[in-house]
Each structure stands twice: as C-alpha cells, then as structure tokens.
Protein backbone atom coordinates (compact mmCIF):
# COMPACT_ATOMS: atom_id res chain seq x y z
CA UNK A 1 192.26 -136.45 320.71
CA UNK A 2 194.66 -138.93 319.54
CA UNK A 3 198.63 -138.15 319.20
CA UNK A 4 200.61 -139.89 316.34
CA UNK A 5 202.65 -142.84 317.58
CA UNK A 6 206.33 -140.49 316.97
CA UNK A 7 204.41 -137.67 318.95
CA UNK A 8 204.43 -134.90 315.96
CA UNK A 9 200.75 -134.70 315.01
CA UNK A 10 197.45 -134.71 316.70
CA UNK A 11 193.88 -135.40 315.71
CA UNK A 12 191.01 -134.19 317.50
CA UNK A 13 187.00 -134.18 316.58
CA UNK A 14 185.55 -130.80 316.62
CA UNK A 15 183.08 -129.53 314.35
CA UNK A 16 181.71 -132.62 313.20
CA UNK A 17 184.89 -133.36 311.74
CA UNK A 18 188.32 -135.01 312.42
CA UNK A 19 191.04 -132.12 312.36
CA UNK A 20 195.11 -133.00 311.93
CA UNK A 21 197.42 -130.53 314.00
CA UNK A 22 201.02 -130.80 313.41
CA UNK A 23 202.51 -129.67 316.54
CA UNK A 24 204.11 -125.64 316.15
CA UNK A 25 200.99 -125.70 313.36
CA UNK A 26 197.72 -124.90 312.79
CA UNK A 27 195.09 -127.60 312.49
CA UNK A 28 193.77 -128.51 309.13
CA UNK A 29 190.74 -130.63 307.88
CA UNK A 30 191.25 -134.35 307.70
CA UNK A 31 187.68 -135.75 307.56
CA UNK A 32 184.73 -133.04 306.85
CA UNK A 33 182.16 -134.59 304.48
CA UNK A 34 178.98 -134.11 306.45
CA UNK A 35 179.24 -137.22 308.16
CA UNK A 36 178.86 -137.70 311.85
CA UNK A 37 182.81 -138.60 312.86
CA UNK A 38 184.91 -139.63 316.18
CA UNK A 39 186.72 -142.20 317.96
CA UNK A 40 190.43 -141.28 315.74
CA UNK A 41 192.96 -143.95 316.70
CA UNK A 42 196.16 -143.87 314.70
CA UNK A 43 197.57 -147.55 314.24
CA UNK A 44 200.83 -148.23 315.53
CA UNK A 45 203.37 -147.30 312.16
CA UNK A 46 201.22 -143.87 312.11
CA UNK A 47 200.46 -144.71 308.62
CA UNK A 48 196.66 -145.50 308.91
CA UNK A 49 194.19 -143.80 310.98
CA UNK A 50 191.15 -145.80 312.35
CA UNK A 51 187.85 -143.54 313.03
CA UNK A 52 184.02 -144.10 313.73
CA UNK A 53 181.92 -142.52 310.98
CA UNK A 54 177.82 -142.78 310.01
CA UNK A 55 179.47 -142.28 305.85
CA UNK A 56 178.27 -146.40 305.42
CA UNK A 57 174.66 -145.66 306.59
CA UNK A 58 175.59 -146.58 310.28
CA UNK A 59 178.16 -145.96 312.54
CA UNK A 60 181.55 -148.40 311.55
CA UNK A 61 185.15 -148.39 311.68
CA UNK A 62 186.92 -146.83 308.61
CA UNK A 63 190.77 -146.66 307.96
CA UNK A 64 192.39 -143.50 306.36
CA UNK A 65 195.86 -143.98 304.68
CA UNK A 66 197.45 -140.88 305.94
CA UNK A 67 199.86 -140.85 303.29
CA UNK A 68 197.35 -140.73 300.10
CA UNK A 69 193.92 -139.81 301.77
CA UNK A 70 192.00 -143.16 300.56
CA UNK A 71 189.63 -144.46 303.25
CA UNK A 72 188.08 -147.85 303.30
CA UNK A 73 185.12 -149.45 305.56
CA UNK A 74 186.43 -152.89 306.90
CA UNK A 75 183.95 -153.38 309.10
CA UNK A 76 179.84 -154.01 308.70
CA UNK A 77 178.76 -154.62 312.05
CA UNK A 78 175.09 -154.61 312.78
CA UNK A 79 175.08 -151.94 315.63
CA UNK A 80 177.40 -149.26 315.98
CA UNK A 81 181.09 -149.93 315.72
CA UNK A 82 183.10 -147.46 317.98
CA UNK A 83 186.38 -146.94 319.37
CA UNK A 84 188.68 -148.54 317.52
CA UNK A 85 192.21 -149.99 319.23
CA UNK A 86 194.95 -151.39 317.63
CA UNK A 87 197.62 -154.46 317.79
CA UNK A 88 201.25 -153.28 318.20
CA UNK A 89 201.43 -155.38 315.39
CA UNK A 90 199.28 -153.70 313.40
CA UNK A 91 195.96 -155.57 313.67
CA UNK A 92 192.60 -154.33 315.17
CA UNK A 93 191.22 -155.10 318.60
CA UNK A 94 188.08 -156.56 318.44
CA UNK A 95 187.49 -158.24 315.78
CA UNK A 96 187.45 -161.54 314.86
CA UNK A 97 188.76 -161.56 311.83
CA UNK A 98 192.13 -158.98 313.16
CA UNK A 99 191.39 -156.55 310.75
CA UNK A 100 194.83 -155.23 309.27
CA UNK A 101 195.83 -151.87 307.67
C-alpha cells in the first residue's frame, strides 16, 4: 500500500487491480483493465501516481494524473521495470534520463 504524501488517501493492489481508499471511505477502483498491476508510488505533490503494469506488453512504469485519470508509459525498459521511487523534487529514481511528472 502506498499513503498519499498529506496522509488522506491510500492505494493498495488487490484483485489484480490498484484500489484508492480515502480514509473514513470505502475503496474504489483506480486501475482495473485486465492488466497485471503493482508497485503504486504516489510522487511527492500527490498529483501523479507511479505504478508497474504488463498494459505496454511488458512490465514498465506508468504515471496516472490523479486529478484527470490520463496515464502515460515513460519508460520502455527491456526487462521488467518495477518499483518506482520518486525525487522530493519530483523526478524518478532510477532513471537516467529523471523522468518527471
């Protein structure tokens, strides 16, 4: 499970699917297409989340804006690309290029 950086929501894999819990709430869907999901990390502003999911063909590193739903793939690794960390400044550990949201 992750917790958002100002402590108010929570997401958590279960179901083959990343689910968002607002504290005193009930947990809805964030990320159920089918695809094998995990790894959430939430970047430091809480405005993007990073995840691991197979959607590209393989697993890679894909950002959700939390605010309008979009997701993007900015990574292509050959093998699997898993656990994503953040910068406090916003950028993404490991890689070379310091991915940012």
């Amino acid at each position: 499970p992750a917790l958002s950086p100002d402590g108010r929501q929570v997401v958590f894999r279960a179901l083959n699917g990343l689910w968002l819990l607002t504290l005193g709430g009930s947990a809805k869907p964030l990320v159920k297409d089918g695809f094998w999901t995990c790894d959430p990390a939430w970047s430091p502003d809480g405005r993007t989340l990073a995840y691991s999911t197979d959607r590209g063909g393989k697993l890679d590193i894909w950002l959700r804006d939390m605010a309008t739903g979009a997701a993007r793939q900015p990574t292509r690794h050959k093998g699997a690309a898993l656990s994503a960390a953040w910068w406090r400044d916003g950028g993404m550990a490991g890689s070379p290029s310091r991915i940012c949201a």
